[in-house]
N, C-alpha and C. Protein backbone atom coordinates (compact mmCIF):
# COMPACT_ATOMS: atom_id res chain seq x y z
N UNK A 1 0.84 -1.18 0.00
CA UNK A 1 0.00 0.00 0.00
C UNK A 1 0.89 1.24 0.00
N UNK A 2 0.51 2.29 -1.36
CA UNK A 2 1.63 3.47 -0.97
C UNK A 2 0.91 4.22 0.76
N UNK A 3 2.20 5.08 0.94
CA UNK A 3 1.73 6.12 1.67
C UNK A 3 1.54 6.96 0.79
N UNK A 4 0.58 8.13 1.38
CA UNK A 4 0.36 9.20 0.67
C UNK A 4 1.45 10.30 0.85
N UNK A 5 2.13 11.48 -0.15
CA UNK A 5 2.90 12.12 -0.23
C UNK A 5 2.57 13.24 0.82
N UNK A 6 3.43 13.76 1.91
CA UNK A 6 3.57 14.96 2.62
C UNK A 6 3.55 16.04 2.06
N UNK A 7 2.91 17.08 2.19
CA UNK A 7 3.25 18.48 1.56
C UNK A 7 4.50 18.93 2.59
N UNK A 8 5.23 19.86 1.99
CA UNK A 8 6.46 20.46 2.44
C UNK A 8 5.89 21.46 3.86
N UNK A 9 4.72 22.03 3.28
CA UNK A 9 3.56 23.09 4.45
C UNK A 9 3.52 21.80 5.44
N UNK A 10 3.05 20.33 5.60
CA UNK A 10 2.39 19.93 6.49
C UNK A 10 3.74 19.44 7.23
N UNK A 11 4.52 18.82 6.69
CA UNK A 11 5.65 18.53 7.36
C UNK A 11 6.53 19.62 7.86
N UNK A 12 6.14 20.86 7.58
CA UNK A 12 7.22 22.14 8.47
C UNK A 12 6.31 22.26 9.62
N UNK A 13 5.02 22.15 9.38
CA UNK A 13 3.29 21.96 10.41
C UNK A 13 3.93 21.55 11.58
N UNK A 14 4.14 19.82 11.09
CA UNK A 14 4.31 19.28 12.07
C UNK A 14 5.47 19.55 12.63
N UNK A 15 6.87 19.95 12.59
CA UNK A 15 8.15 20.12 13.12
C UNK A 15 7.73 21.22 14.29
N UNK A 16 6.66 22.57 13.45
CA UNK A 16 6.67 23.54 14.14
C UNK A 16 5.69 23.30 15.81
N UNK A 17 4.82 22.32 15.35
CA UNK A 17 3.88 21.82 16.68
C UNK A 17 4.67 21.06 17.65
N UNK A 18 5.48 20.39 17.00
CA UNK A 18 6.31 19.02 17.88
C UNK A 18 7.64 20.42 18.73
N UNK A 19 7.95 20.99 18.37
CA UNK A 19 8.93 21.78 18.87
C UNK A 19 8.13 22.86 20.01
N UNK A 20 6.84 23.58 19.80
CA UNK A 20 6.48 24.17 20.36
C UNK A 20 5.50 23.55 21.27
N UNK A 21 5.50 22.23 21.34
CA UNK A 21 4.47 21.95 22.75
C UNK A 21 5.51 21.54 23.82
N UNK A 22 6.65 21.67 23.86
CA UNK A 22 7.04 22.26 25.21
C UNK A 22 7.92 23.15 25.43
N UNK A 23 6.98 24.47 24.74
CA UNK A 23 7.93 25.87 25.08
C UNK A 23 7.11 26.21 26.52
N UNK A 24 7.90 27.09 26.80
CA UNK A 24 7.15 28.12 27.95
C UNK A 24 7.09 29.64 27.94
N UNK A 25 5.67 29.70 27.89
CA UNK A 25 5.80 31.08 27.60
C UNK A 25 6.22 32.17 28.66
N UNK A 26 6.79 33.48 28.21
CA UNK A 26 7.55 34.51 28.65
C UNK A 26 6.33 35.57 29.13
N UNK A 27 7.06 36.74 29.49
CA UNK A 27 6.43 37.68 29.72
C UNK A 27 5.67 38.74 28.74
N UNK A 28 6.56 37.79 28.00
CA UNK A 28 6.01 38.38 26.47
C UNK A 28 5.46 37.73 25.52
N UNK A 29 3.92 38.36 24.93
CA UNK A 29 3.10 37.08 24.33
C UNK A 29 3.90 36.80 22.80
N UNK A 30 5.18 37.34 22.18
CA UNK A 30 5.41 36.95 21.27
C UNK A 30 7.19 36.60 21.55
N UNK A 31 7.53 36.33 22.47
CA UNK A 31 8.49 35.41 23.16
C UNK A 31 8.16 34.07 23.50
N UNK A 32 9.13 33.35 23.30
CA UNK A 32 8.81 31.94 24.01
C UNK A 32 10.08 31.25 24.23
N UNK A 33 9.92 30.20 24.98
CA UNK A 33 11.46 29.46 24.78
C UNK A 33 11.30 28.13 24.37
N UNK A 34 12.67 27.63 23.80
CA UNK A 34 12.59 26.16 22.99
C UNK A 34 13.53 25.29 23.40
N UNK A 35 13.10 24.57 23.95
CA UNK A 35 13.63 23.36 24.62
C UNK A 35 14.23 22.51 23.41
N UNK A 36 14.17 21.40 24.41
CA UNK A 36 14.40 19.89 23.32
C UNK A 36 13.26 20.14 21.83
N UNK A 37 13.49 19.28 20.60
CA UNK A 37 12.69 19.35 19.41
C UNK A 37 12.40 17.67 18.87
N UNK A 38 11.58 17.43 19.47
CA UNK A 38 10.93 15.78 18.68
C UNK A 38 10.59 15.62 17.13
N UNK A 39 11.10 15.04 16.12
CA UNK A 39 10.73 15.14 15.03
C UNK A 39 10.26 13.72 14.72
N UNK A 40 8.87 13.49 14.17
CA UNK A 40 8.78 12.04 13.84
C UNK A 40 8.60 11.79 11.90
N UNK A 41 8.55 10.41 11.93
CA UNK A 41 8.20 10.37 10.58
C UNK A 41 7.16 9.35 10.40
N UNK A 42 5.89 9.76 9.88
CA UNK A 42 5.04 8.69 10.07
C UNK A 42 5.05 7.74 8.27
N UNK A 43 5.92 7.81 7.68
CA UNK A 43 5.88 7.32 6.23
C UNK A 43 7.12 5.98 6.98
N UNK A 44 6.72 4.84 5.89
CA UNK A 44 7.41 3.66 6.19
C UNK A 44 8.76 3.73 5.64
N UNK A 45 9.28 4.54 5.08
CA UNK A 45 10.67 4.47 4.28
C UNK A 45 11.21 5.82 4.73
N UNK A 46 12.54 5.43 5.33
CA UNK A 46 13.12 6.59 6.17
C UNK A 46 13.26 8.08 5.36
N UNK A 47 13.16 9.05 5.86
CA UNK A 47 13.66 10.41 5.32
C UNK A 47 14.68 11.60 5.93
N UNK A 48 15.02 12.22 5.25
CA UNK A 48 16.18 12.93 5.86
C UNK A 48 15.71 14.59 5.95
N UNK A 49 15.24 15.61 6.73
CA UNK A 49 14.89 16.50 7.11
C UNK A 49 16.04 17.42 7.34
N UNK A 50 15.76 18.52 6.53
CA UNK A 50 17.41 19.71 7.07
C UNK A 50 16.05 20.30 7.91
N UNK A 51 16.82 20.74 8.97
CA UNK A 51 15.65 22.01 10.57
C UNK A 51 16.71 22.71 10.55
N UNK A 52 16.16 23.88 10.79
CA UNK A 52 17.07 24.82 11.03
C UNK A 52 15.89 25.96 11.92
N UNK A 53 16.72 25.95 13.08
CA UNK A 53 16.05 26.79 13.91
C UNK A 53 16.52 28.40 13.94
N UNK A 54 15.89 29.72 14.27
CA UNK A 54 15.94 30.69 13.90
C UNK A 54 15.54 31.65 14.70
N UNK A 55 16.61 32.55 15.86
CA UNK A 55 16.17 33.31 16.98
C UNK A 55 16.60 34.57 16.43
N UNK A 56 15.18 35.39 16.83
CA UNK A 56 15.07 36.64 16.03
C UNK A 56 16.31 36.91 15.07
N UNK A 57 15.95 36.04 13.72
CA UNK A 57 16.43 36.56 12.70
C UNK A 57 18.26 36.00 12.14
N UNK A 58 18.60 35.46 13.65
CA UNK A 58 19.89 34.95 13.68
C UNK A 58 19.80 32.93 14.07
N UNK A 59 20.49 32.15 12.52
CA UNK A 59 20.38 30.76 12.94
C UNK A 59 21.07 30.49 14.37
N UNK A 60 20.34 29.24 14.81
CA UNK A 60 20.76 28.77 15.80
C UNK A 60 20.97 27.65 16.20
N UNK A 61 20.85 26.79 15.15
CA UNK A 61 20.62 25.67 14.81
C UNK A 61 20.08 24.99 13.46
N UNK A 62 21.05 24.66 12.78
CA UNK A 62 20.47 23.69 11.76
C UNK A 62 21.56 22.38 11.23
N UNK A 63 20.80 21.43 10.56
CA UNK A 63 21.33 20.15 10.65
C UNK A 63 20.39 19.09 9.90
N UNK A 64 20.82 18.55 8.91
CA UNK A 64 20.19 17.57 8.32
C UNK A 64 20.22 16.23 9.20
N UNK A 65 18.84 15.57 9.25
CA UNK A 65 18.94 14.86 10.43
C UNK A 65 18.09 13.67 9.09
N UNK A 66 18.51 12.32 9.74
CA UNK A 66 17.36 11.12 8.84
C UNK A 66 16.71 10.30 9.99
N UNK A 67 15.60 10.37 9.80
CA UNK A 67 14.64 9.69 10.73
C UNK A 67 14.27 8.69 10.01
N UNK A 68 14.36 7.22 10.40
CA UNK A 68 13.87 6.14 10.07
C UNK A 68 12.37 6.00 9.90
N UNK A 69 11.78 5.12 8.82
CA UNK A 69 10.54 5.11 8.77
C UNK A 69 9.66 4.76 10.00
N UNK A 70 8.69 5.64 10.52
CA UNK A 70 7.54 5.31 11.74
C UNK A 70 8.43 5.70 12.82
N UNK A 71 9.23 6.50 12.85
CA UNK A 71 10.54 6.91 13.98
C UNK A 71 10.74 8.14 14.02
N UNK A 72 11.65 8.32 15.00
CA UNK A 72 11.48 9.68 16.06
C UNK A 72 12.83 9.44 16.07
N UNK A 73 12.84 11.20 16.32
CA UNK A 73 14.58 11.40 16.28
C UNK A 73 14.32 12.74 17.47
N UNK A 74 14.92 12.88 18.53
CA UNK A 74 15.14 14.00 19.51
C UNK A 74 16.39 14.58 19.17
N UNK A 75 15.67 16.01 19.07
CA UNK A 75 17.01 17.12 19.21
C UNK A 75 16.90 17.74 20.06
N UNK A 76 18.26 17.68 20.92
CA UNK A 76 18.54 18.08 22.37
C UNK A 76 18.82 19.87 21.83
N UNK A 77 18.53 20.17 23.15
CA UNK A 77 18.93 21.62 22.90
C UNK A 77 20.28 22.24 23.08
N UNK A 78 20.81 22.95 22.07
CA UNK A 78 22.28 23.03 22.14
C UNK A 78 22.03 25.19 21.93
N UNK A 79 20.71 25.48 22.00
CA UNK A 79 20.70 27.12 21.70
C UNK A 79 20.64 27.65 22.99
N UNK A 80 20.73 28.81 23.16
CA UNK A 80 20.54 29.35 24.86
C UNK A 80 18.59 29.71 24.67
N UNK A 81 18.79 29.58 25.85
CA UNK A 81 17.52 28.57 26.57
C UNK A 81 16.73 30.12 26.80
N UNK A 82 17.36 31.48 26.06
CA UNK A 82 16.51 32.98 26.60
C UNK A 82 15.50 32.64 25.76
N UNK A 83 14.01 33.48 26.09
CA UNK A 83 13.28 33.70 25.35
C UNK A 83 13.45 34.92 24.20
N UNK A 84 12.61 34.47 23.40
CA UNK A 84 13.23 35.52 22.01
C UNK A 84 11.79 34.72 21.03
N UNK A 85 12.04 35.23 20.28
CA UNK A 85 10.93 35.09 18.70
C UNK A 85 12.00 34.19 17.75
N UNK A 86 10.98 32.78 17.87
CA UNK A 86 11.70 31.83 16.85
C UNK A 86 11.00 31.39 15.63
N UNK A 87 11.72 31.05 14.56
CA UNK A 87 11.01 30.84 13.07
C UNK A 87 11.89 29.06 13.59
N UNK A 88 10.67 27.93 12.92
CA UNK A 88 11.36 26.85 12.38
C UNK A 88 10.77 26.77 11.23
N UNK A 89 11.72 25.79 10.40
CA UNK A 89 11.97 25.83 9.30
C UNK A 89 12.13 24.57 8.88
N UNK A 90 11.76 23.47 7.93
CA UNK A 90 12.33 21.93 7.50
C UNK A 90 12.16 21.96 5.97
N UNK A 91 13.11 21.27 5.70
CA UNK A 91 12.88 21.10 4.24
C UNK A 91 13.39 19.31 4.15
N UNK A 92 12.17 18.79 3.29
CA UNK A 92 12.43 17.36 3.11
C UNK A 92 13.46 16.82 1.91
């Protein structure tokens, strides 16, 4: 049975949800902070994801990562942990 093809929109979707359900928000409603980043892949044949994370305007992280098919890959946090305004970003 195929899987059905990801749009590039739904798979940045999902990076951007999986990363932001455990920020904490700041004092500021358009601050937040970003912890660890869970990326899964729900297609049976592994894929390779470049993320590149993005604090106001300056990278802070990016890295082509391959997640095995139906698998999860954790990215530990290696950015400083201030709150600030972040863009993520994936390209498949």
């Amino acid at each position: 049975m195929d899987t059905p093809q990801l749009s590039r929109r739904h798979i940045i979707g999902t990076v951007a949800l999986s990363a932001l359900a455990g920020c904490t928000a700041s004092s500021s409603e358009s601050e937040i902070q970003i912890g660890n980043i869970m990326i899964g892949n729900w297609r049976d044949d592994p894929v390779t994801i470049t993320l590149r994370l993005d604090r106001e305007g300056i990278t802070v992280f990016e890295e082509a990562i391959e997640i095995d098919g139906d698998g999860e890959n954790l990215i530990e946090q290696s950015w400083d942990a201030d709150p600030g305004e972040y863009t993520i970003m994936g390209l498949v």
